[in-house]
N, C-alpha and C. Protein backbone atom coordinates (compact mmCIF):
# COMPACT_ATOMS: atom_id res chain seq x y z
N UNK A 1 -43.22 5.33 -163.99
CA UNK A 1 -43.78 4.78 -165.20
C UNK A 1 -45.18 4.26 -164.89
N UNK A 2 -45.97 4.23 -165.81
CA UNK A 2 -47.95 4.09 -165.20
C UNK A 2 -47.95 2.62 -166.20
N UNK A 3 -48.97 2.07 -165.52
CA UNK A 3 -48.91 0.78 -166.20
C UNK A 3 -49.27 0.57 -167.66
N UNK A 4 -49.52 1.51 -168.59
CA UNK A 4 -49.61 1.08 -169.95
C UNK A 4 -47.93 1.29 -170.62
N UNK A 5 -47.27 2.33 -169.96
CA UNK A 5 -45.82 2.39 -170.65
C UNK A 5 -45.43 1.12 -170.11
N UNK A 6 -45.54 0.55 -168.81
CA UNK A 6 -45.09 -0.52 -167.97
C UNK A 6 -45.33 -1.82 -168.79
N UNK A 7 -46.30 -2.08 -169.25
CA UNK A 7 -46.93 -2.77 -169.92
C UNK A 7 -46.58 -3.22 -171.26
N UNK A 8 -46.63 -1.42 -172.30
CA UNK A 8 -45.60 -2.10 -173.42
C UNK A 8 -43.89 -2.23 -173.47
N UNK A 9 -43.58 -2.20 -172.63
CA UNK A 9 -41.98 -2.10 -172.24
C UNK A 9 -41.85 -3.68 -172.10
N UNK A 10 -42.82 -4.21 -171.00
CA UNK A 10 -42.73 -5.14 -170.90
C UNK A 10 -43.06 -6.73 -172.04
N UNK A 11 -44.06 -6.36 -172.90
CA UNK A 11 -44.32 -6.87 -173.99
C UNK A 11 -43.08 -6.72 -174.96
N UNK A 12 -42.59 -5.59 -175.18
CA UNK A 12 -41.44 -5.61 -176.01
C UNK A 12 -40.40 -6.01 -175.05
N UNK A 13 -40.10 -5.67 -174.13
CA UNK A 13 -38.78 -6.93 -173.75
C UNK A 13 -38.86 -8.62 -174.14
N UNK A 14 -39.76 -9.06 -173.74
CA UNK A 14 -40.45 -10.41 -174.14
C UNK A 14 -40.32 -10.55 -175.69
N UNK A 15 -40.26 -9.66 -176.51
CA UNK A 15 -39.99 -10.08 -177.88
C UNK A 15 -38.49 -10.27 -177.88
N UNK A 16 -37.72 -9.27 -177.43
CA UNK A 16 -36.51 -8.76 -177.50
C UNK A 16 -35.51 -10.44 -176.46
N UNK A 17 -36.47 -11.03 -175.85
CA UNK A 17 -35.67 -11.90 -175.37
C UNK A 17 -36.10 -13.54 -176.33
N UNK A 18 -36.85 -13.27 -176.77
CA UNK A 18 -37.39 -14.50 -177.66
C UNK A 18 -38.30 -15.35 -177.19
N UNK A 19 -38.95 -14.45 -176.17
CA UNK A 19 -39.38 -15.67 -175.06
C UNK A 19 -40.49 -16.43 -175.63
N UNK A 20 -41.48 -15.99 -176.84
CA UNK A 20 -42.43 -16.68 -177.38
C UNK A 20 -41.53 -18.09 -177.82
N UNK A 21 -40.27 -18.03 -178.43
CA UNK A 21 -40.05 -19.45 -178.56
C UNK A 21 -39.10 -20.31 -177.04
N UNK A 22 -38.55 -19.22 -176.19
CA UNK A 22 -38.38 -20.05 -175.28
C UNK A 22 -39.05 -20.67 -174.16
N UNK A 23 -40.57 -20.36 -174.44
CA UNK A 23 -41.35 -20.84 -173.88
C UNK A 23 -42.32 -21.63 -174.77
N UNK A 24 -42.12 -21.76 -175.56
CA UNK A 24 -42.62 -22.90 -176.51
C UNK A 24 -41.45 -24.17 -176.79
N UNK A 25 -40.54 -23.93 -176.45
CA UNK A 25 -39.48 -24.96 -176.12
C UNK A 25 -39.71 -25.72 -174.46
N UNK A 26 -39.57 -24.88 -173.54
CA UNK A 26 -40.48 -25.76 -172.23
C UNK A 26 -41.61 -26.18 -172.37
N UNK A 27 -42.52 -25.44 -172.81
CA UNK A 27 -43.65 -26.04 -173.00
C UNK A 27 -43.66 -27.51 -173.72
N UNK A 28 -42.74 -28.14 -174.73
CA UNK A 28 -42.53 -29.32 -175.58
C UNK A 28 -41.26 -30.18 -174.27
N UNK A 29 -40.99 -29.61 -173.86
CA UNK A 29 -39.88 -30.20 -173.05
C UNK A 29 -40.11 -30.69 -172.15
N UNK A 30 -40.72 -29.31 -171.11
CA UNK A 30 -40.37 -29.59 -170.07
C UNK A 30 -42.20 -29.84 -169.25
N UNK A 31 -43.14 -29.33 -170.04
CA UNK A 31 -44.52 -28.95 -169.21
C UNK A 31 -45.59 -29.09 -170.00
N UNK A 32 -45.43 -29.91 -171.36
CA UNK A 32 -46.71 -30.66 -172.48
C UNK A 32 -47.36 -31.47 -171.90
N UNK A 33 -47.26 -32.41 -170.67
CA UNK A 33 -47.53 -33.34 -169.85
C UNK A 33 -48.89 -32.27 -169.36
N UNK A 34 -48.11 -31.26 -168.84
CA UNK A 34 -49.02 -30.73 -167.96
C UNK A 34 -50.43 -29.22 -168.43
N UNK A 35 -49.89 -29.07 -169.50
CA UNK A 35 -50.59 -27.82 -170.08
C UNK A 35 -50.96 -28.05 -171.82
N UNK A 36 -52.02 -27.88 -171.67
CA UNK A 36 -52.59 -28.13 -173.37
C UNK A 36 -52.63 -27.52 -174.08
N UNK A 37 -51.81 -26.22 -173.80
CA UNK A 37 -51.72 -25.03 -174.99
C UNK A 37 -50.23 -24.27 -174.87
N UNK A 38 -49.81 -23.45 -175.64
CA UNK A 38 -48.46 -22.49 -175.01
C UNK A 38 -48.92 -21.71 -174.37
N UNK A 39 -47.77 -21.07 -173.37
CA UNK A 39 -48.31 -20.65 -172.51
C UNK A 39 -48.20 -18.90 -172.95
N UNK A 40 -47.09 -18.48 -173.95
CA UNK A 40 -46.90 -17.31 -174.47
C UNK A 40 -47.58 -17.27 -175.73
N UNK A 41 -48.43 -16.21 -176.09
CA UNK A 41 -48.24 -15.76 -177.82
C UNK A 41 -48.57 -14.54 -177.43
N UNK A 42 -47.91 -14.40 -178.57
CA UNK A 42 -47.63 -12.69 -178.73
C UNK A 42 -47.78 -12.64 -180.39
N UNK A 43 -49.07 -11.87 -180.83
CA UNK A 43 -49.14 -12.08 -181.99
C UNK A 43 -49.15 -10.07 -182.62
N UNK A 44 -48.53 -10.04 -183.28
CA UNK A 44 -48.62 -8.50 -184.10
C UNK A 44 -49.82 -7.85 -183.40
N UNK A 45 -49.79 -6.11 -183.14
CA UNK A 45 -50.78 -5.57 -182.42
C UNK A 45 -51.67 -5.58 -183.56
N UNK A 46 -52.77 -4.74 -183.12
CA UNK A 46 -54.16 -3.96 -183.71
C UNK A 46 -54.98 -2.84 -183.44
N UNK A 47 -55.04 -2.16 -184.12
CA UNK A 47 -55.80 -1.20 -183.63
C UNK A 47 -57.77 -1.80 -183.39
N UNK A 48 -57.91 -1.49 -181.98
CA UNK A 48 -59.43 -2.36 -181.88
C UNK A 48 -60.28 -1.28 -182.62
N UNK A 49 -61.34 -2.02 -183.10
CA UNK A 49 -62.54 -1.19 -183.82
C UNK A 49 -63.32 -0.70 -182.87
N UNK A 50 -63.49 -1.26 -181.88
CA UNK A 50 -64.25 -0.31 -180.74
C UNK A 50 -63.37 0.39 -179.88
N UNK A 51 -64.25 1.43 -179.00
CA UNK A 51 -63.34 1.66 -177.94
C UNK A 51 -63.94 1.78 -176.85
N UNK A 52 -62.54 1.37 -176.01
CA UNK A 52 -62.64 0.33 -175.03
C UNK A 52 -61.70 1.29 -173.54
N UNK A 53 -62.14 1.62 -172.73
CA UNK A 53 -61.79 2.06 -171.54
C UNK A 53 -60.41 1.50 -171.12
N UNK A 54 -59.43 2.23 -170.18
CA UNK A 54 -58.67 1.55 -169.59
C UNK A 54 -57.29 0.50 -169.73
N UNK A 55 -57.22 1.68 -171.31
CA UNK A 55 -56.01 1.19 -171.58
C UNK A 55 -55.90 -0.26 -172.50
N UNK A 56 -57.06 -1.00 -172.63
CA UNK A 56 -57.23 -2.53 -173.92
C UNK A 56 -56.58 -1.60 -174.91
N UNK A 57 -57.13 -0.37 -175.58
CA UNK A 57 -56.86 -0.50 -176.76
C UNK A 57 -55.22 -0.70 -177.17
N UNK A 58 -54.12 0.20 -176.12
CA UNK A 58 -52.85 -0.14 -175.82
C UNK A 58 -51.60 -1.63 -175.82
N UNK A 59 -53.09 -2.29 -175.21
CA UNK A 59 -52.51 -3.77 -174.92
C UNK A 59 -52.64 -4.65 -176.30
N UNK A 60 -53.53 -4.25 -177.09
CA UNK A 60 -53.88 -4.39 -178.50
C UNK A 60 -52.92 -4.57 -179.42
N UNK A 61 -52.68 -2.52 -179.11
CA UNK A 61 -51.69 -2.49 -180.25
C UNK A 61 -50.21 -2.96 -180.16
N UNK A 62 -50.31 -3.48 -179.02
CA UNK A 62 -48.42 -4.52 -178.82
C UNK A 62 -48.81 -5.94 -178.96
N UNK A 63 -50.12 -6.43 -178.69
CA UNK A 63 -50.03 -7.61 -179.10
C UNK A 63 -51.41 -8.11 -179.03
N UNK A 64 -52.16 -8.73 -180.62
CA UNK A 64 -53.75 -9.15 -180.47
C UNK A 64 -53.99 -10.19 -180.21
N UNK A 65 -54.65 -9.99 -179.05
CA UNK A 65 -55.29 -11.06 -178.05
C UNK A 65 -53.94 -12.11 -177.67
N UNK A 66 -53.13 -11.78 -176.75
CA UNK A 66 -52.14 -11.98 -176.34
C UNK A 66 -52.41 -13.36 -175.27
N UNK A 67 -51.77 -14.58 -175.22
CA UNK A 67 -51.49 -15.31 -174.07
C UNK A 67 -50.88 -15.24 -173.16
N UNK A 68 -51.07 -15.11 -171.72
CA UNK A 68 -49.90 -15.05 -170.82
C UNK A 68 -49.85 -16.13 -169.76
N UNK A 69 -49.44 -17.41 -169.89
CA UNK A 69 -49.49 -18.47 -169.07
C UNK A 69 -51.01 -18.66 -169.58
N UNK A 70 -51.66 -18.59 -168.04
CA UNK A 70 -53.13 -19.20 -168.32
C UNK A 70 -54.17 -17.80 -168.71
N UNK A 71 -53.22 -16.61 -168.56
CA UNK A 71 -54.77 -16.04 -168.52
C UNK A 71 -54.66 -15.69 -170.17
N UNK A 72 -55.78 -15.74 -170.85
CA UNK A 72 -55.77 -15.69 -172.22
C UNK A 72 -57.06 -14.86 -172.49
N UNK A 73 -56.33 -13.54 -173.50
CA UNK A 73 -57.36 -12.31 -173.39
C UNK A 73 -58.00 -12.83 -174.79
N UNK A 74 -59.17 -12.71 -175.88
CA UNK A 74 -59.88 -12.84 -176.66
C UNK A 74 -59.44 -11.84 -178.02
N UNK A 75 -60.03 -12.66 -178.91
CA UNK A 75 -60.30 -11.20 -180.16
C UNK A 75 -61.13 -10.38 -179.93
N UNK A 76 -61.14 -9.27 -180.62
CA UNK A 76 -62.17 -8.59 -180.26
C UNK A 76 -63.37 -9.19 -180.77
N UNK A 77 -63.42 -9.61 -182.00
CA UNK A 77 -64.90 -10.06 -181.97
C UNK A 77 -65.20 -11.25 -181.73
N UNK A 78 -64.81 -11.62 -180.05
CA UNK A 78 -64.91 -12.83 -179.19
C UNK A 78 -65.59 -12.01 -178.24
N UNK A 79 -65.49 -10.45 -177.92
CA UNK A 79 -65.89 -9.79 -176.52
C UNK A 79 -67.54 -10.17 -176.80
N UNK A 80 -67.87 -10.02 -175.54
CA UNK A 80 -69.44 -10.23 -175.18
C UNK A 80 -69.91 -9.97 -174.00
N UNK A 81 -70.99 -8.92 -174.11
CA UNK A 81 -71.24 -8.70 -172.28
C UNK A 81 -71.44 -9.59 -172.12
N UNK A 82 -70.99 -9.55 -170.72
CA UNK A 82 -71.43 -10.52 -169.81
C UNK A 82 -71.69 -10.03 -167.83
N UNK A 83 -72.85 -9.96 -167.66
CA UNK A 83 -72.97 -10.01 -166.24
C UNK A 83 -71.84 -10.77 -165.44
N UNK A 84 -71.54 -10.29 -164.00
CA UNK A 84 -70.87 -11.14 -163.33
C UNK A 84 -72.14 -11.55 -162.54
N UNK A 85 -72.75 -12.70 -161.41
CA UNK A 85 -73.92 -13.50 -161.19
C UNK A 85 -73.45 -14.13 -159.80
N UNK A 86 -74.10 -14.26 -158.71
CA UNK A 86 -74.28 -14.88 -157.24
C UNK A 86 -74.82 -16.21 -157.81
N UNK A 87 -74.34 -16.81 -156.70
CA UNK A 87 -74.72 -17.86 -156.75
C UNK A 87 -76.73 -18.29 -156.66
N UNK A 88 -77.29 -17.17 -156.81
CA UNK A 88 -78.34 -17.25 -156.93
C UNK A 88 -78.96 -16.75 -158.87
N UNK A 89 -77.93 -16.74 -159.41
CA UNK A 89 -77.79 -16.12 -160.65
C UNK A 89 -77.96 -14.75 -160.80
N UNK A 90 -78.28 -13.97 -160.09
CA UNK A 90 -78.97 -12.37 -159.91
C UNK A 90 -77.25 -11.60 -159.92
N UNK A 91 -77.34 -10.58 -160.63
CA UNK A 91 -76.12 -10.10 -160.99
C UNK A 91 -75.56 -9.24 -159.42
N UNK A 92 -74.07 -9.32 -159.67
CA UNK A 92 -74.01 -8.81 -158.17
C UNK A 92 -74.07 -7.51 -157.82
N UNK A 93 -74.01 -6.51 -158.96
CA UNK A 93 -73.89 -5.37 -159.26
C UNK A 93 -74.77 -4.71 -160.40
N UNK A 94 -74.79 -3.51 -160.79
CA UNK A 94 -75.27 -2.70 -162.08
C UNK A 94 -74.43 -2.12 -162.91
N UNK A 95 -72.86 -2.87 -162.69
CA UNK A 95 -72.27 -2.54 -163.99
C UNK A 95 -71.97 -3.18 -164.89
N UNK A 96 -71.87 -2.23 -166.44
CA UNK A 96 -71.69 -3.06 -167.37
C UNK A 96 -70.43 -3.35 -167.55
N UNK A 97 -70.59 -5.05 -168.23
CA UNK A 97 -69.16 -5.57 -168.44
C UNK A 97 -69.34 -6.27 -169.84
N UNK A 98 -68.00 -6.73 -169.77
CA UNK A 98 -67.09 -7.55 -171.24
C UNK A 98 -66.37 -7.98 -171.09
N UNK A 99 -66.65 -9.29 -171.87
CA UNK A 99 -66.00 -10.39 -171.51
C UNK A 99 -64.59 -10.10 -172.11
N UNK A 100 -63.48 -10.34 -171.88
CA UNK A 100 -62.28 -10.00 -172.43
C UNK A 100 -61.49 -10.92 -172.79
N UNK A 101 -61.38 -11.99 -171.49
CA UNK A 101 -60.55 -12.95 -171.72
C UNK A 101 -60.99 -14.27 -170.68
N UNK A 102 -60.05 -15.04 -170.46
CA UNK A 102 -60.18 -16.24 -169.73
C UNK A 102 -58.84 -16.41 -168.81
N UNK A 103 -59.63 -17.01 -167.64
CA UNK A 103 -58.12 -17.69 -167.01
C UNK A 103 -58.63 -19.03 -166.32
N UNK A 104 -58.19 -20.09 -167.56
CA UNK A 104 -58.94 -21.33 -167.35
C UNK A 104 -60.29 -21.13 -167.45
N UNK A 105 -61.44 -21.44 -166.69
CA UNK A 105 -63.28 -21.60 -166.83
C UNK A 105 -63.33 -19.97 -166.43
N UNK A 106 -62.07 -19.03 -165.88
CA UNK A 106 -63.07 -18.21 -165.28
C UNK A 106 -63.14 -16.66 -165.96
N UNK A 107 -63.85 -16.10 -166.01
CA UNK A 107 -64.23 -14.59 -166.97
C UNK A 107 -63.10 -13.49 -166.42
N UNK A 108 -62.28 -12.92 -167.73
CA UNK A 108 -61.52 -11.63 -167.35
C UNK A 108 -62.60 -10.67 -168.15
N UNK A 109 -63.29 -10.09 -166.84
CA UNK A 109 -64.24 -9.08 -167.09
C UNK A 109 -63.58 -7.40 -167.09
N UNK A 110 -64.41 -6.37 -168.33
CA UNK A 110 -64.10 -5.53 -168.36
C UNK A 110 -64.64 -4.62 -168.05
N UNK A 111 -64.84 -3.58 -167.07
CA UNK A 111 -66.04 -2.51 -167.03
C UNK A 111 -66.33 -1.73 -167.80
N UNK A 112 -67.54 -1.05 -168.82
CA UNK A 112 -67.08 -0.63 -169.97
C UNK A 112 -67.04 0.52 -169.53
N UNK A 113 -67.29 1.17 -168.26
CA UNK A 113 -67.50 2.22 -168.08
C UNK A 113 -66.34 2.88 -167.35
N UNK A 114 -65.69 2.18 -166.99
CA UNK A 114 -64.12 2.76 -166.00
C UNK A 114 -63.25 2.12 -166.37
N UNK A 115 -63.56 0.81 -166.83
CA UNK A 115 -61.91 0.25 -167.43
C UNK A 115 -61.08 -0.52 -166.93
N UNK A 116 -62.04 -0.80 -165.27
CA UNK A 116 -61.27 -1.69 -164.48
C UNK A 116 -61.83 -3.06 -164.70
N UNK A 117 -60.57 -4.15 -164.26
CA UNK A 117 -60.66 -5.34 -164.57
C UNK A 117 -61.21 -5.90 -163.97
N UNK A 118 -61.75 -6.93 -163.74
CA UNK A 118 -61.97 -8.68 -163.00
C UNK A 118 -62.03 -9.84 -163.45
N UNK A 119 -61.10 -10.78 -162.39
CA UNK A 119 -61.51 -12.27 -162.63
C UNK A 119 -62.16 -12.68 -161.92
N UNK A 120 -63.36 -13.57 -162.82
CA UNK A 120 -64.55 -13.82 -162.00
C UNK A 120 -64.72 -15.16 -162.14
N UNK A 121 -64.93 -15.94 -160.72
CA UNK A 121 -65.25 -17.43 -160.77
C UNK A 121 -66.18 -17.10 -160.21
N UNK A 122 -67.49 -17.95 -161.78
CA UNK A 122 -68.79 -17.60 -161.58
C UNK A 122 -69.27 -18.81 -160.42
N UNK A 123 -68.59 -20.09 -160.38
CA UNK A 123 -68.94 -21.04 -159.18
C UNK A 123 -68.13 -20.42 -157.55
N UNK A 124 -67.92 -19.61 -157.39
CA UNK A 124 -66.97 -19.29 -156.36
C UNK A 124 -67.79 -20.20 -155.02
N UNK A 125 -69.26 -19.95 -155.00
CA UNK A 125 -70.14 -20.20 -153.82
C UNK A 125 -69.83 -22.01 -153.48
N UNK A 126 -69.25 -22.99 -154.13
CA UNK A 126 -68.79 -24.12 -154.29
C UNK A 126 -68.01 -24.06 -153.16
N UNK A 127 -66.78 -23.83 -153.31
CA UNK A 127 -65.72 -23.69 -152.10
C UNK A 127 -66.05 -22.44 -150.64
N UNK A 128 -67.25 -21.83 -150.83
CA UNK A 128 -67.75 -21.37 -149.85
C UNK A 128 -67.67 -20.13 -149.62
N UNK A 129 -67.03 -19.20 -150.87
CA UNK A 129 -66.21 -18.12 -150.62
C UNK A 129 -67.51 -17.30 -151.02
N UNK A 130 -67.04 -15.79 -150.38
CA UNK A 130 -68.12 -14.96 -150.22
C UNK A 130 -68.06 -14.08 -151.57
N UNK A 131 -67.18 -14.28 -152.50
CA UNK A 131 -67.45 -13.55 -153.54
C UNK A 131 -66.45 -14.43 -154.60
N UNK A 132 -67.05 -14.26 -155.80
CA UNK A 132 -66.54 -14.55 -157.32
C UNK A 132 -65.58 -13.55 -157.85
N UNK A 133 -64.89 -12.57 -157.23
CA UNK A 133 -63.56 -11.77 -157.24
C UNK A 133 -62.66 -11.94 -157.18
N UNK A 134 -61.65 -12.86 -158.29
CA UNK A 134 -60.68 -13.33 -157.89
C UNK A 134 -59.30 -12.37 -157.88
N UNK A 135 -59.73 -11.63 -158.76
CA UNK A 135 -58.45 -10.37 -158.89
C UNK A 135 -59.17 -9.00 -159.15
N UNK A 136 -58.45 -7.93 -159.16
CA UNK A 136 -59.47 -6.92 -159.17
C UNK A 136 -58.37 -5.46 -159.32
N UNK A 137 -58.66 -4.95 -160.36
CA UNK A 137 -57.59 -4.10 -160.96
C UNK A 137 -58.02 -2.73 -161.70
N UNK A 138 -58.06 -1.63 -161.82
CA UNK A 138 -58.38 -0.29 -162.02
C UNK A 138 -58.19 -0.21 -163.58
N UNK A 139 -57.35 -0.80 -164.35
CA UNK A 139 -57.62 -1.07 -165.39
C UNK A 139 -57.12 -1.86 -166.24
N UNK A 140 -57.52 -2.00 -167.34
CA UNK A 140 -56.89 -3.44 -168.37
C UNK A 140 -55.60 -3.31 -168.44
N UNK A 141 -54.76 -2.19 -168.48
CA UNK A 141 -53.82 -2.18 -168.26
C UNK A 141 -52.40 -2.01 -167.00
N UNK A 142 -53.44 -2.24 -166.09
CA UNK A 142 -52.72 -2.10 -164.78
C UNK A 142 -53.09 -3.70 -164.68
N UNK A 143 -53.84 -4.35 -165.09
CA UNK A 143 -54.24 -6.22 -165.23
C UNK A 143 -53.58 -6.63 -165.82
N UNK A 144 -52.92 -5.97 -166.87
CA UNK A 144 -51.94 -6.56 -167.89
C UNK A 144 -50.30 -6.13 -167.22
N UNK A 145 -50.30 -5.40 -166.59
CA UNK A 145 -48.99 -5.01 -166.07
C UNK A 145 -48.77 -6.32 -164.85
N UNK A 146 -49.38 -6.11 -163.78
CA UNK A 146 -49.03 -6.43 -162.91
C UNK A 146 -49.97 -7.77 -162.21
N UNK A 147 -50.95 -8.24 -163.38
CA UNK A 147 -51.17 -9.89 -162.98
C UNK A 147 -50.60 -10.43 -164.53
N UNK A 148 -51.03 -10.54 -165.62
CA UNK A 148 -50.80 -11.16 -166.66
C UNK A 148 -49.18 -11.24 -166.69
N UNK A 149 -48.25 -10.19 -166.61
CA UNK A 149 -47.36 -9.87 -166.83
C UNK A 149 -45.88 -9.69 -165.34
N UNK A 150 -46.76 -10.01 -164.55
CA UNK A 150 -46.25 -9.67 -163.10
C UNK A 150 -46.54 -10.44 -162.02
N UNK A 151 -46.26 -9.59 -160.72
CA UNK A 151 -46.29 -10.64 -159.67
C UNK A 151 -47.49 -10.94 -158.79
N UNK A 152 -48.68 -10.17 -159.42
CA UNK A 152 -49.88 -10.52 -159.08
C UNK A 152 -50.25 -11.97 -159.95
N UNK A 153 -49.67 -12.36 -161.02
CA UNK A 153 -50.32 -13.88 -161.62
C UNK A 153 -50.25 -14.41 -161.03
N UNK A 154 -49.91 -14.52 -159.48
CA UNK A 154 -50.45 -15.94 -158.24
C UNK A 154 -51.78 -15.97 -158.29
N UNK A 155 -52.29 -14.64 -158.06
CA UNK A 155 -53.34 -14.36 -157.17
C UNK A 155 -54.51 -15.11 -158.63
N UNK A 156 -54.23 -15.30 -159.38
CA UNK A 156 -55.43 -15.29 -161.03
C UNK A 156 -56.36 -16.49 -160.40
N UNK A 157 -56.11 -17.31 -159.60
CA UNK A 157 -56.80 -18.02 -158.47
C UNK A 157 -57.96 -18.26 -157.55
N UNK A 158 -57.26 -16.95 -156.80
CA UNK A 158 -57.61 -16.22 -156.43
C UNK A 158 -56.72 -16.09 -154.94
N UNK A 159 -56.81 -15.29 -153.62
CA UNK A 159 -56.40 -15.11 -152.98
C UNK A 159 -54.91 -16.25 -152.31
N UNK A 160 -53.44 -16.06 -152.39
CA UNK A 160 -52.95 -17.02 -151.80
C UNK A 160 -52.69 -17.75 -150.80
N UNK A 161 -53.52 -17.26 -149.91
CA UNK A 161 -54.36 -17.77 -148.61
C UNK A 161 -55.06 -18.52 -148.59
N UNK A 162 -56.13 -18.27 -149.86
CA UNK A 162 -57.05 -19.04 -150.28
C UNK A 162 -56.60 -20.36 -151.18
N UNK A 163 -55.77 -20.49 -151.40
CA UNK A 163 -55.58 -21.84 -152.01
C UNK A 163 -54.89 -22.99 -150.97
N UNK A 164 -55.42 -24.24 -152.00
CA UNK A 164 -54.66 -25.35 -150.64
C UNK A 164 -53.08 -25.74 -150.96
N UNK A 165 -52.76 -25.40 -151.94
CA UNK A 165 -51.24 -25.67 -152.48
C UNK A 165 -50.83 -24.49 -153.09
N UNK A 166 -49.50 -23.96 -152.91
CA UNK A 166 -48.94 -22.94 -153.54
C UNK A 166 -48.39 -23.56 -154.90
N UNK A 167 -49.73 -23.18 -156.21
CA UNK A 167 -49.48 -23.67 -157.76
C UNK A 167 -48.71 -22.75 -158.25
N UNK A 168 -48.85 -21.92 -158.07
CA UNK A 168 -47.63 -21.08 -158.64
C UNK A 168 -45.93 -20.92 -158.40
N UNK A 169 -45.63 -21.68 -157.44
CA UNK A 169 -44.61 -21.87 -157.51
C UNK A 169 -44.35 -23.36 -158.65
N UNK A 170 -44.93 -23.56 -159.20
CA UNK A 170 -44.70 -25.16 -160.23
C UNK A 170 -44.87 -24.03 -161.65
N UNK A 171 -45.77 -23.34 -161.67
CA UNK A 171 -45.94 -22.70 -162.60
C UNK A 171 -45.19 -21.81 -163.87
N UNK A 172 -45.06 -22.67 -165.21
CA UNK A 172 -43.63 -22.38 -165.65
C UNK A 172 -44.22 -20.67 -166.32
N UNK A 173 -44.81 -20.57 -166.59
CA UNK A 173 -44.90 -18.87 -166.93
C UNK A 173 -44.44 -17.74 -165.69
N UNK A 174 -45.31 -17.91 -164.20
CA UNK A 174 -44.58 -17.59 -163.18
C UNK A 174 -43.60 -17.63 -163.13
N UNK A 175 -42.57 -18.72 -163.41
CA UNK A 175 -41.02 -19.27 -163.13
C UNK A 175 -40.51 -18.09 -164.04
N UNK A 176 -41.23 -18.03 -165.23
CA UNK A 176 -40.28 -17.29 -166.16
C UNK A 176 -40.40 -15.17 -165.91
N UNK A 177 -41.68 -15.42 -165.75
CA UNK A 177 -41.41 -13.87 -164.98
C UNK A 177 -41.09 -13.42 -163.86
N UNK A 178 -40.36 -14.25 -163.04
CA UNK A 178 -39.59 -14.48 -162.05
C UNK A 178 -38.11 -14.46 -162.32
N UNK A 179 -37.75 -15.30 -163.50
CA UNK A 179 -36.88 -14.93 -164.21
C UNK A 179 -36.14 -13.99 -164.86
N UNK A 180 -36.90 -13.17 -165.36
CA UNK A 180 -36.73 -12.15 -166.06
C UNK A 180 -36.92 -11.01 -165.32
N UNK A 181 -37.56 -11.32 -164.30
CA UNK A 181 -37.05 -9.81 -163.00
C UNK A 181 -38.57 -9.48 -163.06
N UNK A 182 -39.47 -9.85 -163.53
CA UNK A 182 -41.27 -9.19 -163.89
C UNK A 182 -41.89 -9.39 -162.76
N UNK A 183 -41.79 -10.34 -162.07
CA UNK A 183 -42.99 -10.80 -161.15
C UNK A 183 -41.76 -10.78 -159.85
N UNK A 184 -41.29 -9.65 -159.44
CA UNK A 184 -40.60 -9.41 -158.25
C UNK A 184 -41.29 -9.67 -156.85
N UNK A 185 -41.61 -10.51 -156.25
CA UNK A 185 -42.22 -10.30 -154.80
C UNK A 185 -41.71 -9.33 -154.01
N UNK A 186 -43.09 -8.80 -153.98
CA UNK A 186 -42.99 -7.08 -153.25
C UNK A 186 -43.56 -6.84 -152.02
């Protein structure tokens, strides 16, 4: 199975289990203390007016501008290029991107030209690290399979080496696609 069937299989199981409200029930219960938004929505698809490389338009039509824990993809008419930038502001590359979504402060960038993903922490040079790459995926829908939806959402961070506490194990969206068999450690 390739990650856009992977992808809406997985979006429709998540309806099929109710999880938009059983995770809006922890969220009031068990993790409002700790998180200022839900961590699921899943709102009716769309067909996007543009088109868009790499499988978005797919992820669309199962669900517009979808939440998954923290990483939270946009409307479409929220997208906006956006350069990814060194800590000297000078872009790090010559491809074009779009902004897609967020995970917390940092950019889920889209390439418009291949379709592959990134999360980009534009301060990365702060903690010393040699690049603003926090995840890095072939396309929106292999990003949506297997970090948004899977067992790469540790890494949305970035590397788990690179962090000083393992947050994802506290992490109730993790917990729950852990749960549900999604985020299998492989």
């Amino acid at each position: 199975m390739g990650h856009v069937e992977s992808m809406t299989a997985k979006i429709a199981r998540l309806r099929e289990l109710g999880a938009v409200a059983e995770m809006e029930r922890r969220w009031q219960v068990d993790y409002g203390d700790r998180h200022n938004a839900p961590l699921l929505r899943l709102r009716d698809g769309v067909e996007l007016a543009g088109a868009y490389p790499g499988g978005l338009a797919e992820l669309y039509r199962a669900s517009d501008y979808p939440t998954f824990g923290e990483v939270r993809f946009l409307r479409e008419a929220q997208f906006e290029e956006m350069a990814a930038i060194d800590d000297a502001g000078e872009p790090i590359d010559d491809r074009r991107r779009l902004l897609i979504g967020e995970v917390g402060e940092d950019a889920v960038l889209l390439d418009r030209d291949s379709g592959a993903v990134i999360v980009y922490w534009f301060t990365y040079f702060e903690r010393g690290w040699d690049s603003g790459v926090l995840v890095e995926c072939a396309s929106a829908a292999e990003f949506a399979d297997t970090v948004a939806l899977g067992p790469r959402y540790a890494e949305i961070h970035g590397a788990k080496e690179q962090q000083r506490t393992p947050w994802w194990d506290a992490d109730p969206w993790f917990a729950y696609l852990r749960e549900t068999g999604m985020a299998q450690d492989g």
